[in-house]
C-alpha atoms as a PDB file:
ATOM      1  CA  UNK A   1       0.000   0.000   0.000  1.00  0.00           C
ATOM      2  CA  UNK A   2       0.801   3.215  -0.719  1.00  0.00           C
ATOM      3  CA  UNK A   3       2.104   5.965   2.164  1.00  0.00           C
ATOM      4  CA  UNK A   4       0.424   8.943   2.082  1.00  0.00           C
ATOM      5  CA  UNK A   5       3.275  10.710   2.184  1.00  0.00           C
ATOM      6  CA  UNK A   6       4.366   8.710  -1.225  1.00  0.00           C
ATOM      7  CA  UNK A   7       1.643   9.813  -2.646  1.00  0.00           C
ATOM      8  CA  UNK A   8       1.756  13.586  -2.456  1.00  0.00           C
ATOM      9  CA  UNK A   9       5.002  13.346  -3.202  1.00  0.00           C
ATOM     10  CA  UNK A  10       4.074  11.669  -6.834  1.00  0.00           C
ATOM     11  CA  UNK A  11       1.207  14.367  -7.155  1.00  0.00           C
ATOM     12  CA  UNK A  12       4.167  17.387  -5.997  1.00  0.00           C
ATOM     13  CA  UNK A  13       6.052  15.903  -8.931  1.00  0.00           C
ATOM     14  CA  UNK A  14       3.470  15.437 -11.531  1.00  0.00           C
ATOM     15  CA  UNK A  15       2.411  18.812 -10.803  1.00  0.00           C
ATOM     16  CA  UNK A  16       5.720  20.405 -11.416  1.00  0.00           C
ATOM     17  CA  UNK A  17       5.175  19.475 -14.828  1.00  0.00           C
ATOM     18  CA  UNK A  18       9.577  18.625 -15.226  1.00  0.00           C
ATOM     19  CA  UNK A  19       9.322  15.092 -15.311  1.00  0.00           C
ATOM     20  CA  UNK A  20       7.431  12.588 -17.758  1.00  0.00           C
ATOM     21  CA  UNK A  21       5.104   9.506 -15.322  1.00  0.00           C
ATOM     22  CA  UNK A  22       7.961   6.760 -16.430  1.00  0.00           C
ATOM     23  CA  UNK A  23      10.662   9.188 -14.703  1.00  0.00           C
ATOM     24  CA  UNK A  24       8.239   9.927 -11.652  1.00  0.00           C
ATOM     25  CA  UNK A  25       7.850   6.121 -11.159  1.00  0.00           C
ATOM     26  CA  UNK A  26      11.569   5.619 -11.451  1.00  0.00           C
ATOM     27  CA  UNK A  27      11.888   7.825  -8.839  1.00  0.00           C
ATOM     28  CA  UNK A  28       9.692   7.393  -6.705  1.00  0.00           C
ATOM     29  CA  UNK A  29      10.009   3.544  -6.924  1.00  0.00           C
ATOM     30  CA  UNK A  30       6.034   2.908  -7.584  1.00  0.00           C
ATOM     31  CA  UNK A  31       4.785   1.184 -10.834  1.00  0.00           C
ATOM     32  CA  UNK A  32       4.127   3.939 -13.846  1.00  0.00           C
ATOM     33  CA  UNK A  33       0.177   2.242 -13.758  1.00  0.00           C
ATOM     34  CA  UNK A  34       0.201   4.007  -9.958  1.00  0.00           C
ATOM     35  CA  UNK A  35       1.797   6.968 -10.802  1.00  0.00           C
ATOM     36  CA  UNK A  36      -0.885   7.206 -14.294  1.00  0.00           C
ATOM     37  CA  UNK A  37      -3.666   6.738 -11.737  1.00  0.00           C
ATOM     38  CA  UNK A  38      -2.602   9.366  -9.742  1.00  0.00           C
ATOM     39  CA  UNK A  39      -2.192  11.698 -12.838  1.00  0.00           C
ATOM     40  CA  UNK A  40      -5.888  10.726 -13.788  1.00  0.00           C
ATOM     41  CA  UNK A  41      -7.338  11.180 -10.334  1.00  0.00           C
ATOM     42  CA  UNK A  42      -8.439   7.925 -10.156  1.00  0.00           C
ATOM     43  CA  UNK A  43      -6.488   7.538  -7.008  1.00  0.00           C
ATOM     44  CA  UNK A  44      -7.634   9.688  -4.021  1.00  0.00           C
ATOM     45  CA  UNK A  45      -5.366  10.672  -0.736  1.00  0.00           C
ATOM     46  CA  UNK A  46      -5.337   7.577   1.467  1.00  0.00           C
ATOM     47  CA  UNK A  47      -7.573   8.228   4.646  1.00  0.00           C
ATOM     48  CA  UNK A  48      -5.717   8.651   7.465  1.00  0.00           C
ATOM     49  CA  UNK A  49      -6.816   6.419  10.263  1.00  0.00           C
ATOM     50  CA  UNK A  50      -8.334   3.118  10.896  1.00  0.00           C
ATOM     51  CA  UNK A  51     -11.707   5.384  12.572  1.00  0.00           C
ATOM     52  CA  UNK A  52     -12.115   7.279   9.019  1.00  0.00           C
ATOM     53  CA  UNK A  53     -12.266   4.108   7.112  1.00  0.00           C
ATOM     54  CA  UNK A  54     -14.543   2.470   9.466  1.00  0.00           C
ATOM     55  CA  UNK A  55     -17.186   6.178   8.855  1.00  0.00           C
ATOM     56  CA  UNK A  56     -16.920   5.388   5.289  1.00  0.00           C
ATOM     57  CA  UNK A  57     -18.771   1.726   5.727  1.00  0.00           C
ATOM     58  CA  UNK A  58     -21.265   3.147   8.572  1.00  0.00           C
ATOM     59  CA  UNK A  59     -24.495   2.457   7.560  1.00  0.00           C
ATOM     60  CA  UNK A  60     -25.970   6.284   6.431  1.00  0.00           C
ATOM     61  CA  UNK A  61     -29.225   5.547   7.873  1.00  0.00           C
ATOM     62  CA  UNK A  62     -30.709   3.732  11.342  1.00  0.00           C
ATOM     63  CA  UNK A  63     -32.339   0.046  11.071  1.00  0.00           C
ATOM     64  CA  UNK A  64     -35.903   0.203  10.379  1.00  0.00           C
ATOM     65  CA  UNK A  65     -38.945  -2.374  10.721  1.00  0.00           C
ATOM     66  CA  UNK A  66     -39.198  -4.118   7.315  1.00  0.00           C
ATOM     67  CA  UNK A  67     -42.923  -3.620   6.392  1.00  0.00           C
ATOM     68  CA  UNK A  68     -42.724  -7.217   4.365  1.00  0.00           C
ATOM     69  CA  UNK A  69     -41.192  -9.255   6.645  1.00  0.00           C
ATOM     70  CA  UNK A  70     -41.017  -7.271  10.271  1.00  0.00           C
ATOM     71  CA  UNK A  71     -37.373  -7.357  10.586  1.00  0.00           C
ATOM     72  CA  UNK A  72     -35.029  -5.085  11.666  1.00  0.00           C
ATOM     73  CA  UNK A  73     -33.256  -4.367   8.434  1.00  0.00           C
ATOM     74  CA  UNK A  74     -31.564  -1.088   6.454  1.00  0.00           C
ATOM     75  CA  UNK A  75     -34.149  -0.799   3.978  1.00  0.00           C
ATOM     76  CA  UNK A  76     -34.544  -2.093   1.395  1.00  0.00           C
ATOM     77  CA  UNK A  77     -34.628  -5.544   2.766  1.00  0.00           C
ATOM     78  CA  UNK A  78     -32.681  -8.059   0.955  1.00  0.00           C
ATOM     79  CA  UNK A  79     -34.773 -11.207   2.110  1.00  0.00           C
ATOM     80  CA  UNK A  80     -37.861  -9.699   0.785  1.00  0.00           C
ATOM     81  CA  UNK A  81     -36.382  -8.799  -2.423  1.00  0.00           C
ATOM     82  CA  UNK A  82     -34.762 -12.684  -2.885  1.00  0.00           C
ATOM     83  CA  UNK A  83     -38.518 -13.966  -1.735  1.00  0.00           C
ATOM     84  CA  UNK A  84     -40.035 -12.012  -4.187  1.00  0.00           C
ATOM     85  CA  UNK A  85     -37.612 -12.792  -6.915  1.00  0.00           C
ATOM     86  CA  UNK A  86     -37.859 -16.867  -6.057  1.00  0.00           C
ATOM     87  CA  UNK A  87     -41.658 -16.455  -6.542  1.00  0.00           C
ATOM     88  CA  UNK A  88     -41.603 -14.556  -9.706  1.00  0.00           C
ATOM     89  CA  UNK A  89     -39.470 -16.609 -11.211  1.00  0.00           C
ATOM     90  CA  UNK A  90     -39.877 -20.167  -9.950  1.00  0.00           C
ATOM     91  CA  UNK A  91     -36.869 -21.763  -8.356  1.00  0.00           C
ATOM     92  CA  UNK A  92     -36.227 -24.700  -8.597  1.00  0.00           C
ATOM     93  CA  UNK A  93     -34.737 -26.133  -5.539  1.00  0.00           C
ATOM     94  CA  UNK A  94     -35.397 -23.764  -2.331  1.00  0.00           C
ATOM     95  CA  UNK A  95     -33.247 -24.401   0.410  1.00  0.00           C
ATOM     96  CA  UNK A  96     -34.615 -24.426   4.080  1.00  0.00           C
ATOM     97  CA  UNK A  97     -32.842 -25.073   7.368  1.00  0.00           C
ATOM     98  CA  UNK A  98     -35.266 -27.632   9.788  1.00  0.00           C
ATOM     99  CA  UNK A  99     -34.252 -27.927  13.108  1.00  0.00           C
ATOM    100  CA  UNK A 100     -31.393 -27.731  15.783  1.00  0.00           C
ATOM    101  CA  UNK A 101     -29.638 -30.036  13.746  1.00  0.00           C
ATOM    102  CA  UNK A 102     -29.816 -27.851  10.218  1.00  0.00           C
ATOM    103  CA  UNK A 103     -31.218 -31.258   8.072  1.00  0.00           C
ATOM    104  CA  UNK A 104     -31.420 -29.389   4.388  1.00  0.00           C
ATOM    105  CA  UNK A 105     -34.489 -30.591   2.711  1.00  0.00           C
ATOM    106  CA  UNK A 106     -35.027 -29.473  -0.831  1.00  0.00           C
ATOM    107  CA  UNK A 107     -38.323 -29.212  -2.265  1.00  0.00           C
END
């Protein structure tokens, strides 16, 4: 992975406008497809801590009661969605758990 430091570094560089992405890479000792993805913005600043990665996966809104099923889901709810798509479209072979001891019947 990339430092962050690394990476302005390559941006400083590529900025300065003196030296072609091949030289940059040399320099710099990352691979020219890096240092092109950089150039192209394709490759943001790296997030500093473990807490700002962990805000970008938080869920944006609060569980809510599913009004198909009655779960607690963040809507929409995924297990209505498959149950509606298995019934539209006939499965086959659906899968159900019976029991403590998880026997798989198929139907």
């Amino acid at each position: 992975m990339l430092s962050e430091a690394r990476e302005k570094q390559i941006r400083m560089l590529l900025t300065e406008g003196k030296l072609s992405q091949r030289e940059v890479s040399e320099l710099t000792g990352t691979s020219r497809a890096t240092v092109n993805a950089i150039a192209r913005g394709r490759r943001s600043v790296s997030l500093q801590s473990g807490n700002d990665t962990a805000a970008c996966f938080a869920p944006k809104q609060r569980p809510r009661r599913c009004p198909g099923c009655g779960g607690m889901v963040y809507l929409p709810c995924h297990l209505c969605r498959i149950r509606r798509y298995v019934l539209a479209n006939g499965a086959n072979r659906v899968r159900t758990c019976v029991g403590a001891g998880c026997g798989i019947d198929q139907a």
